[in-house]
N, C-alpha and C. Protein backbone atom coordinates (compact mmCIF):
# COMPACT_ATOMS: atom_id res chain seq x y z
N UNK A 1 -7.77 108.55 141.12
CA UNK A 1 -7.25 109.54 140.19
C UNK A 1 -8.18 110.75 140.13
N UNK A 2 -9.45 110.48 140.06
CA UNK A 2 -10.72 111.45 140.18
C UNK A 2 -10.69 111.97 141.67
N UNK A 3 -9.99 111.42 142.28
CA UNK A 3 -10.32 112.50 143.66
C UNK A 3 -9.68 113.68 143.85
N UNK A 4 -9.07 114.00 143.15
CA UNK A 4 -8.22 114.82 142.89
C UNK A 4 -9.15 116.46 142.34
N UNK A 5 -9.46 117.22 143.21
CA UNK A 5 -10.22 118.43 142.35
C UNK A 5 -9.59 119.08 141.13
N UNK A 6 -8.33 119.40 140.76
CA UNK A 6 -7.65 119.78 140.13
C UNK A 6 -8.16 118.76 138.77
N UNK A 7 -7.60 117.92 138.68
CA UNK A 7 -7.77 116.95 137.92
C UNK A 7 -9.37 116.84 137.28
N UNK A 8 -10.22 116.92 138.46
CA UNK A 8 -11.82 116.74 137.85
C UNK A 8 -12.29 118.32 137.04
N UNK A 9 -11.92 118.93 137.78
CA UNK A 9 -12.01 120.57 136.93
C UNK A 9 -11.38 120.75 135.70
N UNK A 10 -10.31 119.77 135.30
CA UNK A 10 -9.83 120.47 134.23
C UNK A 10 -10.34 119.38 133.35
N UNK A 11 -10.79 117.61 133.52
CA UNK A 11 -11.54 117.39 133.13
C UNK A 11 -12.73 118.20 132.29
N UNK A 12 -13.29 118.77 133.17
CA UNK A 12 -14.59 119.43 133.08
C UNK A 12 -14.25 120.61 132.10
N UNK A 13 -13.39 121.42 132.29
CA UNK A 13 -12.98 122.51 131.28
C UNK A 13 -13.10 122.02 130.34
N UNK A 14 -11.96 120.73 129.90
CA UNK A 14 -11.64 120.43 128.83
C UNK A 14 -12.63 119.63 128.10
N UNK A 15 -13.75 119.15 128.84
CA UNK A 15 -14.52 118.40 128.05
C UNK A 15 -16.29 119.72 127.72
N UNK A 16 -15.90 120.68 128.54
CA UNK A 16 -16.97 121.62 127.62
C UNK A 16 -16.01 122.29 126.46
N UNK A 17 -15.08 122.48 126.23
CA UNK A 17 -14.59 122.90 124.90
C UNK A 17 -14.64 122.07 123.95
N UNK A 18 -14.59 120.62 124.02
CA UNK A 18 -14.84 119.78 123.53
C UNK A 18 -15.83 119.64 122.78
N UNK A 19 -17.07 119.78 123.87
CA UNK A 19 -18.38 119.83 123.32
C UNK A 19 -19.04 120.72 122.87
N UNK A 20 -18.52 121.82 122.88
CA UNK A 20 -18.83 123.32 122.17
C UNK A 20 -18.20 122.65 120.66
N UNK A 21 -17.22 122.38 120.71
CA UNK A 21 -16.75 122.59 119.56
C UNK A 21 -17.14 121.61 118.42
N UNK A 22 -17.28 120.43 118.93
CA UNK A 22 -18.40 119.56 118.65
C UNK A 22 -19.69 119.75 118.01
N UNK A 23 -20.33 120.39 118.87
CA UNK A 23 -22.01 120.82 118.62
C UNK A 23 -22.00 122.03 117.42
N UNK A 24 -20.55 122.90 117.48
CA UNK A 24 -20.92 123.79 116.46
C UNK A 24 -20.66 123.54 115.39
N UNK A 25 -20.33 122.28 115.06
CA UNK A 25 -19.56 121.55 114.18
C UNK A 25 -21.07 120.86 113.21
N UNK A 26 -22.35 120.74 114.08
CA UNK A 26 -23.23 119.91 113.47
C UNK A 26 -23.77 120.93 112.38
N UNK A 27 -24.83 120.26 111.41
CA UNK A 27 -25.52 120.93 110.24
C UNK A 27 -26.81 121.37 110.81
N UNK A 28 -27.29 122.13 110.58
CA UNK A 28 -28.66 122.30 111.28
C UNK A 28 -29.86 121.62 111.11
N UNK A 29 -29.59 120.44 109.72
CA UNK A 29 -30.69 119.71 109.59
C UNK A 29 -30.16 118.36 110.17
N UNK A 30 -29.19 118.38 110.77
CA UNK A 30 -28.75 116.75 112.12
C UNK A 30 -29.04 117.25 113.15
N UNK A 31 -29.69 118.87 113.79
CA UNK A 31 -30.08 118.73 115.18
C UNK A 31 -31.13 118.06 115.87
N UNK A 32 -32.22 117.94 114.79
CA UNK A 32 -33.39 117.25 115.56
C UNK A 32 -32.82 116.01 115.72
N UNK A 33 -32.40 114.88 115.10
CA UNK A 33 -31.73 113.84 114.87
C UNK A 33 -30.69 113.32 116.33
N UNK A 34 -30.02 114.73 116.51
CA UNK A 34 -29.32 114.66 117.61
C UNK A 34 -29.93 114.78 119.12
N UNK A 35 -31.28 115.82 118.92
CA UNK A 35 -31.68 116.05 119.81
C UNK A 35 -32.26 115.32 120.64
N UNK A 36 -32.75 113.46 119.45
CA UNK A 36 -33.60 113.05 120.26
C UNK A 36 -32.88 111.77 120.89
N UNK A 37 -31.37 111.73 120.35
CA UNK A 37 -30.31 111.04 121.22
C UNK A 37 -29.86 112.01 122.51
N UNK A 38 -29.99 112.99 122.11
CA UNK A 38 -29.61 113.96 123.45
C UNK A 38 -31.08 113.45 124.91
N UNK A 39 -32.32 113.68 124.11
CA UNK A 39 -33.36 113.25 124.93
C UNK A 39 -32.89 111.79 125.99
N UNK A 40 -32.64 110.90 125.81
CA UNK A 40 -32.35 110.11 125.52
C UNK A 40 -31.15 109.75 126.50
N UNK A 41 -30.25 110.83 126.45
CA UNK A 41 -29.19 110.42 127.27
C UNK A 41 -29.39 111.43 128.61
N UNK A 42 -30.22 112.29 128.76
CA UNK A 42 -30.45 112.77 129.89
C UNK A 42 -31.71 112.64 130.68
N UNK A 43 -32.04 111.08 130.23
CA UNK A 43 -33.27 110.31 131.16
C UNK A 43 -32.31 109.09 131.46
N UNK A 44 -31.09 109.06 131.34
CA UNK A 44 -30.76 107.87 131.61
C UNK A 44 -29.52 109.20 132.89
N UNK A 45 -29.50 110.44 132.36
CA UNK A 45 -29.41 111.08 133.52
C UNK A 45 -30.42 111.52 134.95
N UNK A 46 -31.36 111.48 134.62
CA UNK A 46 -32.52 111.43 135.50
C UNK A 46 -32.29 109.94 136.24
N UNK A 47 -32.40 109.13 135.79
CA UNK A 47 -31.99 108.11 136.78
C UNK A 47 -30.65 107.78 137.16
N UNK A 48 -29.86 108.17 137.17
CA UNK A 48 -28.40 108.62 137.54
C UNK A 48 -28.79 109.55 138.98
N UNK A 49 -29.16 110.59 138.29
CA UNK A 49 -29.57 111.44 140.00
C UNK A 49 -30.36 110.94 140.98
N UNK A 50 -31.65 110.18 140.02
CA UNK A 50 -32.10 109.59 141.71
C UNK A 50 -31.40 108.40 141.85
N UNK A 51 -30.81 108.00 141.63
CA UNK A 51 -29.62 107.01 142.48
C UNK A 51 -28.94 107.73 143.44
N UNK A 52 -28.13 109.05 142.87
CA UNK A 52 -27.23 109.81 143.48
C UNK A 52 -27.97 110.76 144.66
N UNK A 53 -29.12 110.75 144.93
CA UNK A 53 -29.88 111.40 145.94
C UNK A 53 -29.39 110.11 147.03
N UNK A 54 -30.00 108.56 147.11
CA UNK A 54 -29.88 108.18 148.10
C UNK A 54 -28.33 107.40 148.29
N UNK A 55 -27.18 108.53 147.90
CA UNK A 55 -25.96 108.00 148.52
C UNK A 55 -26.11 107.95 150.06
N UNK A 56 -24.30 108.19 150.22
CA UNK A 56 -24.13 108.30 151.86
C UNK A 56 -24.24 109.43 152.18
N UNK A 57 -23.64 110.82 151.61
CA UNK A 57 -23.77 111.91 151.72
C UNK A 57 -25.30 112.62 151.56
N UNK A 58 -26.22 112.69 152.52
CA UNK A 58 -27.57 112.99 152.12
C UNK A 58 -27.74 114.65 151.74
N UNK A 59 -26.59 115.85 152.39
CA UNK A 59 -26.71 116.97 152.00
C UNK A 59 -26.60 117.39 150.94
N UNK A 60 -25.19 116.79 150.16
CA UNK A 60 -24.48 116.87 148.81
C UNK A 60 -25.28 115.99 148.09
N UNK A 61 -25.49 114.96 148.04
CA UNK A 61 -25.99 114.15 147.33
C UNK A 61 -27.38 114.57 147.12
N UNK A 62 -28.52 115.52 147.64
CA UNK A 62 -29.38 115.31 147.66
C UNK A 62 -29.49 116.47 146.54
N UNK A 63 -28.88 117.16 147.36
CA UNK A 63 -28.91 119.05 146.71
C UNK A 63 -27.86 118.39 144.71
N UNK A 64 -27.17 117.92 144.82
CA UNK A 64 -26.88 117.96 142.95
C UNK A 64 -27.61 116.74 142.55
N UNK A 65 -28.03 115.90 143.00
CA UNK A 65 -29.45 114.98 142.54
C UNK A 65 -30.77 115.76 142.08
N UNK A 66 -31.06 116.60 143.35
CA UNK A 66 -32.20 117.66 142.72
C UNK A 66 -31.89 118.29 141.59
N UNK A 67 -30.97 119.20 141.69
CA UNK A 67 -30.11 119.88 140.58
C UNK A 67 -30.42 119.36 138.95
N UNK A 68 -29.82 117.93 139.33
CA UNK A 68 -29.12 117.09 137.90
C UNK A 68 -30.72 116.59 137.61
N UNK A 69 -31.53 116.38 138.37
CA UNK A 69 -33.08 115.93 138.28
C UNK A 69 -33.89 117.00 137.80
N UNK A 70 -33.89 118.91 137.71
CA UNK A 70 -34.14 119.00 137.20
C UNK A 70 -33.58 119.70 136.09
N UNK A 71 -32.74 120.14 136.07
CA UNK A 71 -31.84 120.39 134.39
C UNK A 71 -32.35 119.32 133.30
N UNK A 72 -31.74 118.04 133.57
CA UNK A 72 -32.50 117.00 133.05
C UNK A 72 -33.58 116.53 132.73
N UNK A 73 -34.64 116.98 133.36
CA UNK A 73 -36.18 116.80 133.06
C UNK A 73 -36.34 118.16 132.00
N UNK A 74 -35.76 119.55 132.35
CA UNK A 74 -35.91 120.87 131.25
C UNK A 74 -35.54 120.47 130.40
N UNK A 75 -34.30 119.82 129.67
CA UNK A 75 -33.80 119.28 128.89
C UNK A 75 -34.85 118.17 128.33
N UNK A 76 -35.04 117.45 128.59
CA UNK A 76 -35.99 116.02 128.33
C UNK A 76 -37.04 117.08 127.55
N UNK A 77 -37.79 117.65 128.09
CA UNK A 77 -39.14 118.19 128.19
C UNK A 77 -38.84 119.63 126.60
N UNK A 78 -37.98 120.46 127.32
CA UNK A 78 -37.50 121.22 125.91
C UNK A 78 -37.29 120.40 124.62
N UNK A 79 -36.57 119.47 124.48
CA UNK A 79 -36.26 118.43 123.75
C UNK A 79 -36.86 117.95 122.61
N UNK A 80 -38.08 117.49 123.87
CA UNK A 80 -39.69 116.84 123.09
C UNK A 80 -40.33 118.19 122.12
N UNK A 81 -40.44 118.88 123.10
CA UNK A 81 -40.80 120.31 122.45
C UNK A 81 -41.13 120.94 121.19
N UNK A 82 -39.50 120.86 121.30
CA UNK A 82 -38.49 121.22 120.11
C UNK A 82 -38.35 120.59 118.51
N UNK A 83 -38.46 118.79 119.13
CA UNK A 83 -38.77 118.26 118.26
C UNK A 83 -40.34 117.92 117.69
N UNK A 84 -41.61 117.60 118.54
CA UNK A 84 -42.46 118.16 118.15
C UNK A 84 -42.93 119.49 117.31
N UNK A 85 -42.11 120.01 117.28
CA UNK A 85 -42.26 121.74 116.68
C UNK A 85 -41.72 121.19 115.19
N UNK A 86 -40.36 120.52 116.17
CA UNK A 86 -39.65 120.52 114.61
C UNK A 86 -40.81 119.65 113.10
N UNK A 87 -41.29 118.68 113.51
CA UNK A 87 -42.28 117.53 113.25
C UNK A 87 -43.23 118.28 112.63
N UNK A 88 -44.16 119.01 113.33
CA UNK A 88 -45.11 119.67 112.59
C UNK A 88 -44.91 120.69 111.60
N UNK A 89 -43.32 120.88 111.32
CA UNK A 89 -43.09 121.75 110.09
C UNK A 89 -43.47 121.22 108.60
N UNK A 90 -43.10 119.31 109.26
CA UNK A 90 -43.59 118.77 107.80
C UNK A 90 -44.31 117.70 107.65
N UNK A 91 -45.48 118.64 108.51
CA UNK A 91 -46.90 117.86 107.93
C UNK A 91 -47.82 118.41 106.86
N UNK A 92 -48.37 118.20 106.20
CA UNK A 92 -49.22 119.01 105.79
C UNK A 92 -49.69 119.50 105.98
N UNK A 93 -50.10 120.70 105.30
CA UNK A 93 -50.82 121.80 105.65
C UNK A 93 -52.75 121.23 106.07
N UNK A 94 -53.45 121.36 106.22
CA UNK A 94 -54.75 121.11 106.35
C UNK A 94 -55.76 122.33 105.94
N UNK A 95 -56.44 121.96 104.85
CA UNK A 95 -57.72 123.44 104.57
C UNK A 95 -58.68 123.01 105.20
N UNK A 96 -58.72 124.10 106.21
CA UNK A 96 -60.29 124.15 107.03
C UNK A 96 -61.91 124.63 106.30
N UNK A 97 -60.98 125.11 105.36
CA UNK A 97 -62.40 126.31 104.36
C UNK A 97 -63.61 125.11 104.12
């Protein structure tokens, strides 16, 4: 049914409107919350791609493995970041004086 390009593209359309509409839907104090399920699901994409590097297809497969390997690690890594940042908003303050 997926082999079908037509079919996988509009998939794909239809599931980023989806998720736009979704995400703008959250409160801004559930993003960290979300973010670190988001973390989370794109290390279980990181190992998804290096699976998908050593298919049969070594050109295609290698080139959106790299791709999906590193979007996924920016993501992972922004993530941590982000939420670290977020984290140290509510720590206490510390007097050095």
């Amino acid at each position: 049914m997926l082999s079908d390009p037509a079919v996988a593209l509009t998939i794909l359309v239809l599931s980023l409107f989806v998720g736009i509409e979704v995400i703008s839907k959250v409160p801004p104090l559930l993003h960290t919350p979300l973010m670190s399920g988001s973390n989370a699901i794109s290390g279980i994409t990181i190992v998804g791609a290096i699976i998908a590097v050593t298919s049969d297809n070594p050109i295609v497969s290698t080139g959106f493995g790299f791709a999906a390997v590193v979007f996924a690690t920016i993501n992972v890594v922004g993530g941590f970041l982000v939420t670290n940042r977020m984290l140290a908003m509510f720590q206490p303050k510390r007097d050095d004086s």
